[in-house]
Structure formats: C-alpha cells, structure tokens
N, C-alpha and C. Protein backbone atom coordinates (compact mmCIF):
# COMPACT_ATOMS: atom_id res chain seq x y z
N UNK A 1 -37.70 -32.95 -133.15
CA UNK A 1 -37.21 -33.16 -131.81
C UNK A 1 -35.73 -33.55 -131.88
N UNK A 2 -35.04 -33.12 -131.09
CA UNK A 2 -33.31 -33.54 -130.78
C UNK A 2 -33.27 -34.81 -130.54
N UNK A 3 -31.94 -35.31 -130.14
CA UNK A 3 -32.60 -36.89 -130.17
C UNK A 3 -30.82 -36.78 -128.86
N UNK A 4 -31.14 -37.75 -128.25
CA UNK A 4 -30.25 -37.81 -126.66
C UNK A 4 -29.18 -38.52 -127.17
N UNK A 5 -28.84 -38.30 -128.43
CA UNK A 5 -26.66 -39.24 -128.69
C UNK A 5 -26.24 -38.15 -129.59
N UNK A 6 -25.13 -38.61 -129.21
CA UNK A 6 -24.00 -38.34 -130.91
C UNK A 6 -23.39 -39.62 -130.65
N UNK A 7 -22.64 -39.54 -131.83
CA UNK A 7 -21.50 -40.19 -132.16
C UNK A 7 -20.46 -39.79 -132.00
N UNK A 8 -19.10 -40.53 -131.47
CA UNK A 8 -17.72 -39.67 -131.11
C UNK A 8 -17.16 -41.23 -131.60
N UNK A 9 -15.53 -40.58 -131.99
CA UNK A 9 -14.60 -41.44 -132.10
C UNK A 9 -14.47 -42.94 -131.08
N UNK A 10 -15.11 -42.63 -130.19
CA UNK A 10 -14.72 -44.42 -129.24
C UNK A 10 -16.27 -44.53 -129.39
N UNK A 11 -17.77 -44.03 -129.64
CA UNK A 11 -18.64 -45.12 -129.85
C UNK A 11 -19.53 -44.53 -129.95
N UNK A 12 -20.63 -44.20 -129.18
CA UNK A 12 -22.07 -42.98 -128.62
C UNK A 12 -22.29 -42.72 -127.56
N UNK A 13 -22.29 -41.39 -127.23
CA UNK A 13 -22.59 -40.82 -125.75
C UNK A 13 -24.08 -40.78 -126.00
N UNK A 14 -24.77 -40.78 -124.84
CA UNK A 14 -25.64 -40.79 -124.74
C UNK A 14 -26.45 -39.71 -123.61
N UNK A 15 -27.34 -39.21 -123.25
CA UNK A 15 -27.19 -38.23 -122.57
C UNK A 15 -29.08 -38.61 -121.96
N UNK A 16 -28.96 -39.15 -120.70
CA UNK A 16 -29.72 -40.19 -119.86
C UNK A 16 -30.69 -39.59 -118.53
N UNK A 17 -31.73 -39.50 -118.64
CA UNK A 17 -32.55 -39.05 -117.45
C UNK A 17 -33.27 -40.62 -116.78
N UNK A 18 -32.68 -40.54 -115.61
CA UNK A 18 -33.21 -42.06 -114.96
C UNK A 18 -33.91 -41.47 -113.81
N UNK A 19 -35.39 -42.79 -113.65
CA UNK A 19 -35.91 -42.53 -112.89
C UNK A 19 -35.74 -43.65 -111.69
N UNK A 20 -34.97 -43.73 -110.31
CA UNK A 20 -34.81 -44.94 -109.96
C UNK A 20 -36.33 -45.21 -108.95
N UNK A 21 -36.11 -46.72 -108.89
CA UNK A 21 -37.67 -47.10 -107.54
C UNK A 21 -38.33 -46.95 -108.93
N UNK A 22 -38.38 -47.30 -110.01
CA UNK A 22 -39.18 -47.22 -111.25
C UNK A 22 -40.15 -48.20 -111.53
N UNK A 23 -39.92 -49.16 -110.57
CA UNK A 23 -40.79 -50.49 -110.86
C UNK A 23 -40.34 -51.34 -111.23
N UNK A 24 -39.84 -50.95 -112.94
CA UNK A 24 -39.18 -51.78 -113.46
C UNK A 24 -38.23 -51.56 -114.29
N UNK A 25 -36.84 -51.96 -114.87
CA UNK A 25 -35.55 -51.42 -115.89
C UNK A 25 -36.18 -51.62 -117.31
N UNK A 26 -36.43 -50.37 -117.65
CA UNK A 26 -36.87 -50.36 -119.01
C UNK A 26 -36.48 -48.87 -119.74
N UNK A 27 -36.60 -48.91 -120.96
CA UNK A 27 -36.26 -47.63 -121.31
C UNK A 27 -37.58 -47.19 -122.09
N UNK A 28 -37.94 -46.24 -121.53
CA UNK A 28 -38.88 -45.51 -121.67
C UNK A 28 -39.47 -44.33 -123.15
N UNK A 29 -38.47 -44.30 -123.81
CA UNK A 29 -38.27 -43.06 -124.75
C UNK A 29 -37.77 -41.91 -124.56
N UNK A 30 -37.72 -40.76 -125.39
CA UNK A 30 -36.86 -39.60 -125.20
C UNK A 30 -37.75 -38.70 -124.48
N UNK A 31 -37.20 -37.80 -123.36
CA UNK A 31 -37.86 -36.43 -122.72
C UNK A 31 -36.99 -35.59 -123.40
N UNK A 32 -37.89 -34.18 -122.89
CA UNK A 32 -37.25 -33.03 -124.04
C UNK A 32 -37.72 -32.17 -122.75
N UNK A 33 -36.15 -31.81 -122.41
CA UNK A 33 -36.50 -30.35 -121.10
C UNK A 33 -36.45 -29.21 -121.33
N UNK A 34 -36.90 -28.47 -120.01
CA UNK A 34 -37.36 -27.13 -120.83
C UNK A 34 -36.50 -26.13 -121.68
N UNK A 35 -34.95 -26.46 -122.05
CA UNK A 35 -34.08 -25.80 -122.21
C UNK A 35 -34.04 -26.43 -123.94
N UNK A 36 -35.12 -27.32 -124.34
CA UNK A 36 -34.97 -28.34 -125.33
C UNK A 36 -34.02 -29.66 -125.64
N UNK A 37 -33.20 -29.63 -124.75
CA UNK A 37 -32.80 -30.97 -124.10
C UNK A 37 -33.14 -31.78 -124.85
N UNK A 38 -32.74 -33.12 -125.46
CA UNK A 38 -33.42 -34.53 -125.41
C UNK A 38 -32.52 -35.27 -124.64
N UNK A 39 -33.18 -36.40 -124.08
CA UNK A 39 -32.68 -37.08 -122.95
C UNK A 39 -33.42 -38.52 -122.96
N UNK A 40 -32.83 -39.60 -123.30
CA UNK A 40 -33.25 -41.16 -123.09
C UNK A 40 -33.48 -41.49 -121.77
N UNK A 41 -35.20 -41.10 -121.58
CA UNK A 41 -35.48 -41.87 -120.31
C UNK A 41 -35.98 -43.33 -119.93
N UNK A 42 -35.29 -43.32 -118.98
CA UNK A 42 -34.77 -45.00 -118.18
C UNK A 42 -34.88 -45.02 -117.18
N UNK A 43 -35.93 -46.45 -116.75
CA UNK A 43 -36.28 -46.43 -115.10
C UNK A 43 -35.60 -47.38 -114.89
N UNK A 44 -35.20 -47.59 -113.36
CA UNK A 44 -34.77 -48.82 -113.05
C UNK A 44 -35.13 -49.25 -111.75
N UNK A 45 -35.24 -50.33 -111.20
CA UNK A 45 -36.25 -50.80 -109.79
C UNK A 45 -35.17 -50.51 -108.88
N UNK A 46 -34.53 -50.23 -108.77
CA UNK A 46 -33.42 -50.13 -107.37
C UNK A 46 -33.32 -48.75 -107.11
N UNK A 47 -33.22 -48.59 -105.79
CA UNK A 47 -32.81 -46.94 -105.66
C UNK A 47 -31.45 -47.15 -105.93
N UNK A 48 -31.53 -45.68 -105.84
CA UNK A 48 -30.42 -44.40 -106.29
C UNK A 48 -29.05 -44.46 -104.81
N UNK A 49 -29.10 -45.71 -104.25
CA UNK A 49 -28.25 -46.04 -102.96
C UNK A 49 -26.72 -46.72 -103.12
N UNK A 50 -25.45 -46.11 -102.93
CA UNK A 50 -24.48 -46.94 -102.96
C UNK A 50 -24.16 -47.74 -104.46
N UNK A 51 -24.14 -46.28 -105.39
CA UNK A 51 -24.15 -46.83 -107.06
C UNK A 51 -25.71 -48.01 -107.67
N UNK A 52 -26.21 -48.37 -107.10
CA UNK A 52 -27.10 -49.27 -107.44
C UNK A 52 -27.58 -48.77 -108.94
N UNK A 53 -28.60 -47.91 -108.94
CA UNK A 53 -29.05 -47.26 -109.69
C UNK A 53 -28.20 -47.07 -110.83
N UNK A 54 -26.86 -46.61 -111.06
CA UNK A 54 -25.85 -46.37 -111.79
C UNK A 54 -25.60 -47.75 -112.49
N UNK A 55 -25.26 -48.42 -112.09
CA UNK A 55 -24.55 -50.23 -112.42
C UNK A 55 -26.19 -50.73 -113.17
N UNK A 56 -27.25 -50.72 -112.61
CA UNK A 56 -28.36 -51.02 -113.18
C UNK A 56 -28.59 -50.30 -114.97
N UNK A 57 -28.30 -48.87 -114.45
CA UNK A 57 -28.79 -48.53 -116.11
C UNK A 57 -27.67 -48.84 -116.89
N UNK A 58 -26.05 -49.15 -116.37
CA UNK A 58 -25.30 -49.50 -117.41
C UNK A 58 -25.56 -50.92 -117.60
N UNK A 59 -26.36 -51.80 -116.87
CA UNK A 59 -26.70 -53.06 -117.37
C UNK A 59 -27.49 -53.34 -118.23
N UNK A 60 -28.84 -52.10 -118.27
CA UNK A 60 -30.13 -52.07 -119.45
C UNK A 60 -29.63 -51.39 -120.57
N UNK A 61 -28.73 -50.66 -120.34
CA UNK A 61 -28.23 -49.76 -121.53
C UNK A 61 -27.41 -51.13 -122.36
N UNK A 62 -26.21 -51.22 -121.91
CA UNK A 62 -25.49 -53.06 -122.20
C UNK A 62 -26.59 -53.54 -123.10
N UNK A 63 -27.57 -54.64 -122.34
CA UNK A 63 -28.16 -55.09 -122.76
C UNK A 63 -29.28 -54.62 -124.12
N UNK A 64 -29.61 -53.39 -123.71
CA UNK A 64 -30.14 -53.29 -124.43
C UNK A 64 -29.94 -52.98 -126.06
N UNK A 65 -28.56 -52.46 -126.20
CA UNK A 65 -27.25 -52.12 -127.12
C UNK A 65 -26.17 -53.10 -127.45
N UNK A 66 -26.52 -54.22 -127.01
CA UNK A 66 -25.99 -55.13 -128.19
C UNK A 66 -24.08 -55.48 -127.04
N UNK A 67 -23.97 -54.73 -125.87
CA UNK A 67 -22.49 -54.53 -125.93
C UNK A 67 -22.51 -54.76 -124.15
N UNK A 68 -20.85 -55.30 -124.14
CA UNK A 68 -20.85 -55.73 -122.74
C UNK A 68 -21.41 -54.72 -121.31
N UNK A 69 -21.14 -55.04 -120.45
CA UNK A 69 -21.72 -53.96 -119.83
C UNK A 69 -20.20 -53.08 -119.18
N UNK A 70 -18.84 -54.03 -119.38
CA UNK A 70 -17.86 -53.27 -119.40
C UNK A 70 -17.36 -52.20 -120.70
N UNK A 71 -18.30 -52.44 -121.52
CA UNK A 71 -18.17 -51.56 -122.73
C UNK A 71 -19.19 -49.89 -121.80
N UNK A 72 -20.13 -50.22 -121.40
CA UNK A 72 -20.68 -48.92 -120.79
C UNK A 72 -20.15 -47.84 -119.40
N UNK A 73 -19.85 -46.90 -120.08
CA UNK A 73 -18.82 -45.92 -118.79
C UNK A 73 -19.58 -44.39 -118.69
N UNK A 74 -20.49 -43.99 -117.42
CA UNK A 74 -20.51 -43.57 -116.61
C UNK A 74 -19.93 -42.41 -116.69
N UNK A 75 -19.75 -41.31 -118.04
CA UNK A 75 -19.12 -40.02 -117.87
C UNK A 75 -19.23 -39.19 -116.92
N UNK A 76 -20.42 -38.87 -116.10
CA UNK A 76 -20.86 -37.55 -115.56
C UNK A 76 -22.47 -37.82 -115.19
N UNK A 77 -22.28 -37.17 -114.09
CA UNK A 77 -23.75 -37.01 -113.52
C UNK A 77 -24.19 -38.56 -112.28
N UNK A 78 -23.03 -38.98 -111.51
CA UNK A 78 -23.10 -40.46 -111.01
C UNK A 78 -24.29 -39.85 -109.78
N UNK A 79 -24.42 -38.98 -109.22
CA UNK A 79 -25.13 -38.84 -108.00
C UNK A 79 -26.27 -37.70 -109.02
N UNK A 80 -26.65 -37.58 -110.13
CA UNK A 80 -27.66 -36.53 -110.19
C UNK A 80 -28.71 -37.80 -111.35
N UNK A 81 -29.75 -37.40 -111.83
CA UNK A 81 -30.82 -38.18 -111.89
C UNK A 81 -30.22 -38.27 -114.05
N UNK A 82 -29.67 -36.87 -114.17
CA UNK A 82 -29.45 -36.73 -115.19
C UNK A 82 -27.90 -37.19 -115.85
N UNK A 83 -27.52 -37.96 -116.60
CA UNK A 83 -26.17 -38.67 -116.87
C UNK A 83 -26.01 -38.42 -118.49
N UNK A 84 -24.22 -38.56 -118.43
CA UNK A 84 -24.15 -38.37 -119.78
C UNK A 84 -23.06 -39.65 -119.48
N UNK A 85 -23.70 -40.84 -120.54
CA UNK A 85 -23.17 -42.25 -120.71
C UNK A 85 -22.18 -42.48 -122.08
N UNK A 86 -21.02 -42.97 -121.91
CA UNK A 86 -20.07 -43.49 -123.05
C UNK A 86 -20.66 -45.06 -123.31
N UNK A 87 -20.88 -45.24 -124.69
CA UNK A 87 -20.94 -46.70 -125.08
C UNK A 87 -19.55 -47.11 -125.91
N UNK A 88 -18.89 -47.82 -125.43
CA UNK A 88 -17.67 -48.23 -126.95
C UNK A 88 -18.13 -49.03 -127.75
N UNK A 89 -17.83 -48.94 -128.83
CA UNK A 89 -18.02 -49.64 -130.35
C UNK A 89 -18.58 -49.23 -131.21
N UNK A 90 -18.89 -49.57 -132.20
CA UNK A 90 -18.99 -49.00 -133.78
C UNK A 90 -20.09 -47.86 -133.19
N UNK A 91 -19.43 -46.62 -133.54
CA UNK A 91 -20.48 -45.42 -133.63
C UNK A 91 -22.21 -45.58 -134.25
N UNK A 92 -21.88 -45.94 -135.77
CA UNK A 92 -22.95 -46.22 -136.39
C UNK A 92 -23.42 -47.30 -135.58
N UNK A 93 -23.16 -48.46 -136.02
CA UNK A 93 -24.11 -49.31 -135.36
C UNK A 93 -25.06 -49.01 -134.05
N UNK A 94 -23.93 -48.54 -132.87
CA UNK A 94 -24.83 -48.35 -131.62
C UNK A 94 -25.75 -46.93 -132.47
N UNK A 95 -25.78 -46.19 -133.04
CA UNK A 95 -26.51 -45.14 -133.84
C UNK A 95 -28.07 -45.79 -133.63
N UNK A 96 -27.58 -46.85 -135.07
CA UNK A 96 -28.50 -47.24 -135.52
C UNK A 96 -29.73 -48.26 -134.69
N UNK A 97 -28.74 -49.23 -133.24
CA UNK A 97 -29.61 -49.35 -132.57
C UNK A 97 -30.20 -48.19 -131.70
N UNK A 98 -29.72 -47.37 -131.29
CA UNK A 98 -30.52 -46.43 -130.31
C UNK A 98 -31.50 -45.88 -130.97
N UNK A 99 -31.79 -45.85 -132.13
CA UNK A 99 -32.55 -45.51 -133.06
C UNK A 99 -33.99 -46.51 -133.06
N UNK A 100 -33.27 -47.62 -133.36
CA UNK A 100 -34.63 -48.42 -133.19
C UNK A 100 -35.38 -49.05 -131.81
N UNK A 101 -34.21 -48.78 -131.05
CA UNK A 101 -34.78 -48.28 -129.37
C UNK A 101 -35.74 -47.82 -128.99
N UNK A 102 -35.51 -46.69 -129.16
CA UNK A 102 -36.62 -45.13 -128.60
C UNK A 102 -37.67 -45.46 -129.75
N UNK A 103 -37.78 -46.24 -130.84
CA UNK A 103 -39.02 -46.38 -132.04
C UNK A 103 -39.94 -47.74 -131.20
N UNK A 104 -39.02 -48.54 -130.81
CA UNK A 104 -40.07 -49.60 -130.00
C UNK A 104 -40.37 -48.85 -128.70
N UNK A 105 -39.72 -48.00 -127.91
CA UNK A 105 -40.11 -47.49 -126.54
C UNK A 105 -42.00 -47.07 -127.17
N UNK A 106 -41.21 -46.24 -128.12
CA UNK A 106 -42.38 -44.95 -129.28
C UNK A 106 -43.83 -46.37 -129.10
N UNK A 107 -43.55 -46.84 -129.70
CA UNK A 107 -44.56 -47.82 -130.49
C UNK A 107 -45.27 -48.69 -128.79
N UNK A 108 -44.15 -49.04 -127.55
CA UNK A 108 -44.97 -49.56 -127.04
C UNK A 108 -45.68 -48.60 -125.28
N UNK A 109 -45.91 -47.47 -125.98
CA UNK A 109 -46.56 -46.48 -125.20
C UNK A 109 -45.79 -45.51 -124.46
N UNK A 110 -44.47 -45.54 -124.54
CA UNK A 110 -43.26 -44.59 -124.10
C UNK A 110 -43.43 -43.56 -124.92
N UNK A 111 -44.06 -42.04 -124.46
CA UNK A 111 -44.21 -41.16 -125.12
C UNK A 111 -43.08 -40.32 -125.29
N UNK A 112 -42.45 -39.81 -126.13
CA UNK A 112 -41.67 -38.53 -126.05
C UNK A 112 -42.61 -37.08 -125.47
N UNK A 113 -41.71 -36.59 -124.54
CA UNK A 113 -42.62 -35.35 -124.06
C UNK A 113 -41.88 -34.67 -123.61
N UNK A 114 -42.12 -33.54 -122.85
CA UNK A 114 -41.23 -32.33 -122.10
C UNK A 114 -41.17 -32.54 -120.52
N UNK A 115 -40.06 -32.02 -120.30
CA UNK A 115 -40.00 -32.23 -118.95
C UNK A 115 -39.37 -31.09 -118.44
C-alpha cells in the first residue's frame, strides 16, 4: 500500500482525507482511492463552516506530531474534504512519527481500506 507523506526540504507533506461532524478528532488510518491514492484519514467534530474544520485538523495533526500548530500549513484543498498539509521540521522525525501513527490508528481498529 502507498502511504499519504513524503518528505521535502522544510518537513512532510502529508496528503489528508477529513471527515468533518465526525464525532470525534482522531486519526483514523490510511484510505486508498480508487485511483490508488493513499490518504491519512481524520475526523474531526466540527463542521466544515467558516475554516473550523481546517484549524481543527491542523490542531490534531500538531498535536498529534510532536509540533506547534503554527508549524502546520494548509497547502491546498481548504474548502474540499481532500487536503494536502505542510508540517515543518525534521523530515525524518515527523517520517518516523507518522509512521507510528497510522500503526496505532492500525492496531486500535482504524482499518486501511479503499475509498
């Protein structure tokens, strides 16, 4: 399976399918669309109203990556469900956490699947 980052010179993009009204901000594991896509899916309880939704997943993403939430920037996709997210700082490192991310999503019932 593909896996939803690279690494670039300022840190890891990340490439983000959010579901908002989700219940709850959590990250879910990787989807794989029909084009083979991978994509880190992430719900978050707020709609999709007046950035809400947007500021929310750069707060779980933040948090969940070790890094401020002014370190997380919002490349593309602000009004579509699908986003491609900049993290700054050490490439590897954020690597290596997004890695063990999507393995606890894995482990606590967040399936990887197709979408």
């Amino acid at each position: 399976m593909a896996v939803p980052w690279r690494t670039t010179g300022a840190g890891l993009e990340l490439a983000v399918r959010v579901t908002p009204r989700g219940g709850e901000d959590r990250i879910t594991g990787i989807v794989e669309d029909a084009a083979g896509g991978a994509w880190l899916a992430v719900r978050v309880a707020v709609p999709a109203e007046g950035g809400r939704a947007n500021l929310a997943v750069r707060r779980l993403l933040a948090r969940a990556l070790g890094v401020p939430v002014s370190a997380v920037e919002l490349r593309s996709g602000a009004a579509s469900r699908r986003k491609r997210v900049l993290l700054r700082g050490p490439p590897v490192a954020l690597r290596e956490r997004a890695v063990a991310l999507t393995a606890e999503a894995g482990a606590r019932g967040g399936q990887a699947r197709r979408r």
